[in-house]
C-alpha atoms as a PDB file:
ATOM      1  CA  UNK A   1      -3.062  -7.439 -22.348  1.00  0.00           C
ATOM      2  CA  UNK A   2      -0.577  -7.436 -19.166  1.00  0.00           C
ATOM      3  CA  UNK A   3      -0.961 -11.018 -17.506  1.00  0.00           C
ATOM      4  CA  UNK A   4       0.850 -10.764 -14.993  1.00  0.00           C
ATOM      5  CA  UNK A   5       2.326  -8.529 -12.153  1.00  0.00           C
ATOM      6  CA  UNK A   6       6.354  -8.585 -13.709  1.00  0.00           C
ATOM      7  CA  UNK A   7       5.359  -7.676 -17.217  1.00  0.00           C
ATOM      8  CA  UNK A   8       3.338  -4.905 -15.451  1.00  0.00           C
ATOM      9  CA  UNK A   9       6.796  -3.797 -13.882  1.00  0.00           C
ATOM     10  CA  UNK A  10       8.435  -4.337 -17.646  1.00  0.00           C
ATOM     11  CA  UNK A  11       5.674  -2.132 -19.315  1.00  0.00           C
ATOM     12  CA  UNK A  12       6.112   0.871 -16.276  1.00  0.00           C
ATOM     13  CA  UNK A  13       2.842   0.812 -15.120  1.00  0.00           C
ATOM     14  CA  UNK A  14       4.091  -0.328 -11.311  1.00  0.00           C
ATOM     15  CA  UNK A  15       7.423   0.121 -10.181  1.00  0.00           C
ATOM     16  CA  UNK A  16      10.459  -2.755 -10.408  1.00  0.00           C
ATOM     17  CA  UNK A  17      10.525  -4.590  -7.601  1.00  0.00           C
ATOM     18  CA  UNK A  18      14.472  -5.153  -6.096  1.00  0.00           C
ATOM     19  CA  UNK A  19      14.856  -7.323  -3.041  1.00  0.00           C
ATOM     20  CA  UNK A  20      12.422  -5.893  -1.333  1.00  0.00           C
ATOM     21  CA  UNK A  21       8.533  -5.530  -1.265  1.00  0.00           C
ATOM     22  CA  UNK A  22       6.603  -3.135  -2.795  1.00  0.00           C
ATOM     23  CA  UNK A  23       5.242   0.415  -2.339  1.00  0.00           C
ATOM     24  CA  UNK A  24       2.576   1.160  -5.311  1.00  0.00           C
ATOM     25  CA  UNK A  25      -0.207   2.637  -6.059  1.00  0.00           C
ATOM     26  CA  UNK A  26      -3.745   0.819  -5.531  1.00  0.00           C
ATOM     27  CA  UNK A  27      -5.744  -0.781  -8.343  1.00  0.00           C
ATOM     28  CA  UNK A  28      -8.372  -2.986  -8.245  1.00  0.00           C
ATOM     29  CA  UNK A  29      -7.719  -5.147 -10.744  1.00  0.00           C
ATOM     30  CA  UNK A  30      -4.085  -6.322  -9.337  1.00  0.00           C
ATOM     31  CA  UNK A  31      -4.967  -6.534  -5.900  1.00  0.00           C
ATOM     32  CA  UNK A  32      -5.273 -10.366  -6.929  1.00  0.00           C
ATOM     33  CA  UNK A  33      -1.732 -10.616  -8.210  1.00  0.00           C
ATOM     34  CA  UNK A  34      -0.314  -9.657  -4.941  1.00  0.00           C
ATOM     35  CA  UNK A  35       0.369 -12.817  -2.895  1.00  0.00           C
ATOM     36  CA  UNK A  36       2.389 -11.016   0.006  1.00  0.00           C
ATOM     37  CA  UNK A  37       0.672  -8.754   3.027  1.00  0.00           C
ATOM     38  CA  UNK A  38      -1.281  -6.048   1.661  1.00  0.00           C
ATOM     39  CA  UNK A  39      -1.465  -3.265   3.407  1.00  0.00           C
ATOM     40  CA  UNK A  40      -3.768  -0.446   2.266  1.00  0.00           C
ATOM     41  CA  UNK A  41      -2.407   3.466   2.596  1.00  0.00           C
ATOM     42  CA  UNK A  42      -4.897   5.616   2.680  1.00  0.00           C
ATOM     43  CA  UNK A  43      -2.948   9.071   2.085  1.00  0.00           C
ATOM     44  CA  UNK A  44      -4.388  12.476   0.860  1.00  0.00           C
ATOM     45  CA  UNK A  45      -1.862  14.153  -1.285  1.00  0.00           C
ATOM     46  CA  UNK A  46      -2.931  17.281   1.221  1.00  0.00           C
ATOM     47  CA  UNK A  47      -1.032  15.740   4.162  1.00  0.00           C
ATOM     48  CA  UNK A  48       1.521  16.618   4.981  1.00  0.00           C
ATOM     49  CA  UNK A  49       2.337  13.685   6.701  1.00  0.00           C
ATOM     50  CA  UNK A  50       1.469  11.792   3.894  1.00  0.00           C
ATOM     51  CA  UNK A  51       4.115  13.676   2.172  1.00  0.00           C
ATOM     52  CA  UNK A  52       6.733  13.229   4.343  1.00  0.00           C
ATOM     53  CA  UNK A  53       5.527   9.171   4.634  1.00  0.00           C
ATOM     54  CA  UNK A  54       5.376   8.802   0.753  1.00  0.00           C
ATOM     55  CA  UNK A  55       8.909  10.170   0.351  1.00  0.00           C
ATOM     56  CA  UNK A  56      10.669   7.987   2.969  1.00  0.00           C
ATOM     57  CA  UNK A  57       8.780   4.897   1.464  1.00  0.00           C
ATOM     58  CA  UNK A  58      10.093   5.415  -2.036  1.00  0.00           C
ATOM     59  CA  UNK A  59      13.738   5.934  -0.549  1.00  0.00           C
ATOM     60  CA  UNK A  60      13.636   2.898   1.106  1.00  0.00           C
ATOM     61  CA  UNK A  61      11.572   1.263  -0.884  1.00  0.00           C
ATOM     62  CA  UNK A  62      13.958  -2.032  -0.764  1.00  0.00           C
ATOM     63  CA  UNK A  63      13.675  -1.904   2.690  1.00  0.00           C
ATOM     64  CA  UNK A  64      10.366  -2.813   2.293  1.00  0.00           C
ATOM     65  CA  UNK A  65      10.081  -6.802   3.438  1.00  0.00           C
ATOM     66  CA  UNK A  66       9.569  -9.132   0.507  1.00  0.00           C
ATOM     67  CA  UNK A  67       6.357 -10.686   1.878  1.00  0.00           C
ATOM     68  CA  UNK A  68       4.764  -7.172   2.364  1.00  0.00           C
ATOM     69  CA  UNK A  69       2.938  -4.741  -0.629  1.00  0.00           C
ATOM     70  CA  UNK A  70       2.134  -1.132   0.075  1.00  0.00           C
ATOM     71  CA  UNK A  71      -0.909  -0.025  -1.861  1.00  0.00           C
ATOM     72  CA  UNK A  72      -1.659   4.238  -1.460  1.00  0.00           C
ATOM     73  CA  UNK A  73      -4.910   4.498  -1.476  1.00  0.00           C
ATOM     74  CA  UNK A  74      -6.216   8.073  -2.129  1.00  0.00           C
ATOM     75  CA  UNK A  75      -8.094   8.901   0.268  1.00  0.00           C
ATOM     76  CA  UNK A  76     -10.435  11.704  -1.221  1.00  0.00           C
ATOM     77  CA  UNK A  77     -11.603   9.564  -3.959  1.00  0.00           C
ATOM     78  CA  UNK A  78     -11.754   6.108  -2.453  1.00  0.00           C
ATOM     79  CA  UNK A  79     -14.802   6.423  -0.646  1.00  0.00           C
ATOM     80  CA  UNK A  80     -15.809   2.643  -1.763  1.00  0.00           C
ATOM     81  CA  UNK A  81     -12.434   1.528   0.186  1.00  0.00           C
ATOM     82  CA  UNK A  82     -13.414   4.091   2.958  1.00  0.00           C
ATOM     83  CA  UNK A  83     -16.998   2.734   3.551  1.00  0.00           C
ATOM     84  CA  UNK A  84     -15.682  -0.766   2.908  1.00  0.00           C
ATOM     85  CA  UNK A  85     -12.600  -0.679   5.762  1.00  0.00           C
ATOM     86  CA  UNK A  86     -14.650   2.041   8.123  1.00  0.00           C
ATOM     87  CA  UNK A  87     -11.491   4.375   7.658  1.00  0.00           C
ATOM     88  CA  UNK A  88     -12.014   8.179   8.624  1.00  0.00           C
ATOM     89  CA  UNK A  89      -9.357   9.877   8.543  1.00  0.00           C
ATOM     90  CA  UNK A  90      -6.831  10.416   5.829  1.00  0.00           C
ATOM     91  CA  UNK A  91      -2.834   8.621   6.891  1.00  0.00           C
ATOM     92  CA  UNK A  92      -4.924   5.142   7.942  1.00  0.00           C
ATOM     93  CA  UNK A  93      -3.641   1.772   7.118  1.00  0.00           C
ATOM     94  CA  UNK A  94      -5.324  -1.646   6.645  1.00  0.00           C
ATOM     95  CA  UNK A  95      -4.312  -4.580   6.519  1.00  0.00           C
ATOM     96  CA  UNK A  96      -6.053  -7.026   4.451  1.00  0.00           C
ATOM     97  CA  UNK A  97      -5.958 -10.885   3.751  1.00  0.00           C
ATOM     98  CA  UNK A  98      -6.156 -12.557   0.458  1.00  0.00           C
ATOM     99  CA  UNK A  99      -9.790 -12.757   0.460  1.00  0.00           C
ATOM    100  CA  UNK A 100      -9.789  -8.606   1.079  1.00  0.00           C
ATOM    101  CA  UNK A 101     -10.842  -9.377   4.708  1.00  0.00           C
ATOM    102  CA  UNK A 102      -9.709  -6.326   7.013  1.00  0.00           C
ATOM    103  CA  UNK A 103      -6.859  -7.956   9.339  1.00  0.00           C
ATOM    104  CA  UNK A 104      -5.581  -5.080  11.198  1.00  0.00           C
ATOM    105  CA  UNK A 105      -6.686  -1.200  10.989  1.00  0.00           C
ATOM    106  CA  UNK A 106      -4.123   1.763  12.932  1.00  0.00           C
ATOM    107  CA  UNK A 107      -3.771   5.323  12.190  1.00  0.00           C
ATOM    108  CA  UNK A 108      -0.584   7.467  12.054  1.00  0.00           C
ATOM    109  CA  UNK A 109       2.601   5.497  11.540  1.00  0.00           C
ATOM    110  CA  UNK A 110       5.458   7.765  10.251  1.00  0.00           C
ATOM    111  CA  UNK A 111       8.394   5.274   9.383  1.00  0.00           C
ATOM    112  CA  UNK A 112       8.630   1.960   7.167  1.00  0.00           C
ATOM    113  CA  UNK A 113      10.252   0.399  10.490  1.00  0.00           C
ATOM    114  CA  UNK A 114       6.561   1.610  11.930  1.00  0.00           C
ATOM    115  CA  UNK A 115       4.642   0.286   9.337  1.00  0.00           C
ATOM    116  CA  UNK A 116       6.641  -3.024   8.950  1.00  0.00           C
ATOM    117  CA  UNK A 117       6.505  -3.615  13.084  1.00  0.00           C
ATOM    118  CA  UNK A 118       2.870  -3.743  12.812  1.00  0.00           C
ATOM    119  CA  UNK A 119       1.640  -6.317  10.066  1.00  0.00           C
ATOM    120  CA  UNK A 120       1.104  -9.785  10.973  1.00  0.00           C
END
């Protein structure tokens, strides 16, 4: 059994983390393990803005601040996470606490520097 978020990155099963933050994909079970801002992507793999998005965060994905983690959410078969967050349309963000309490919710953003600018 994995215990713990770095021997998930050992094993492959989220990517290494350099200096920066991180940019993975969503699962419930290590929402937990994430200390940092969580910020929840909901992308459909449709989008092309999504597409564009997804490439430019795994290019500068150690850009991405230390203190923040990037979870893509898919957003056709999340509807749990959609229900839960009131998100309705596909290239939404949210920004949840430790406790998985919404903090922020915004639609659209198209750059890291975007995303980054608007968690708290």
């Amino acid at each position: 059994m994995i215990e713990s978020v770095r021997e998930r990155e050992l094993e492959g099963t989220i990517p290494q983390q350099g200096t920066g933050g991180v940019y993975t994909a969503y699962a419930p079970e290590t929402l937990d393990q994430y200390e940092e801002k969580k910020v929840l992507f909901f992308k459909a793999d449709w989008c092309s803005t999504f597409l564009l998005l997804d490439a430019r965060l795994k290019l500068e994905r150690d850009r991405i601040p230390p203190d923040v983690v990037i979870l893509e959410v898919n957003y056709d078969t999340a509807h749990d996470l959609r229900v839960t967050y009131d998100v309705t349309t596909q290239h939404s963000f949210v920004q949840i606490d430790a406790s998985g309490e919404m903090v922020k919710k915004w639609n659209g953003s198209t750059t890291l520097d975007e995303i980054v600018s608007t968690v708290q």
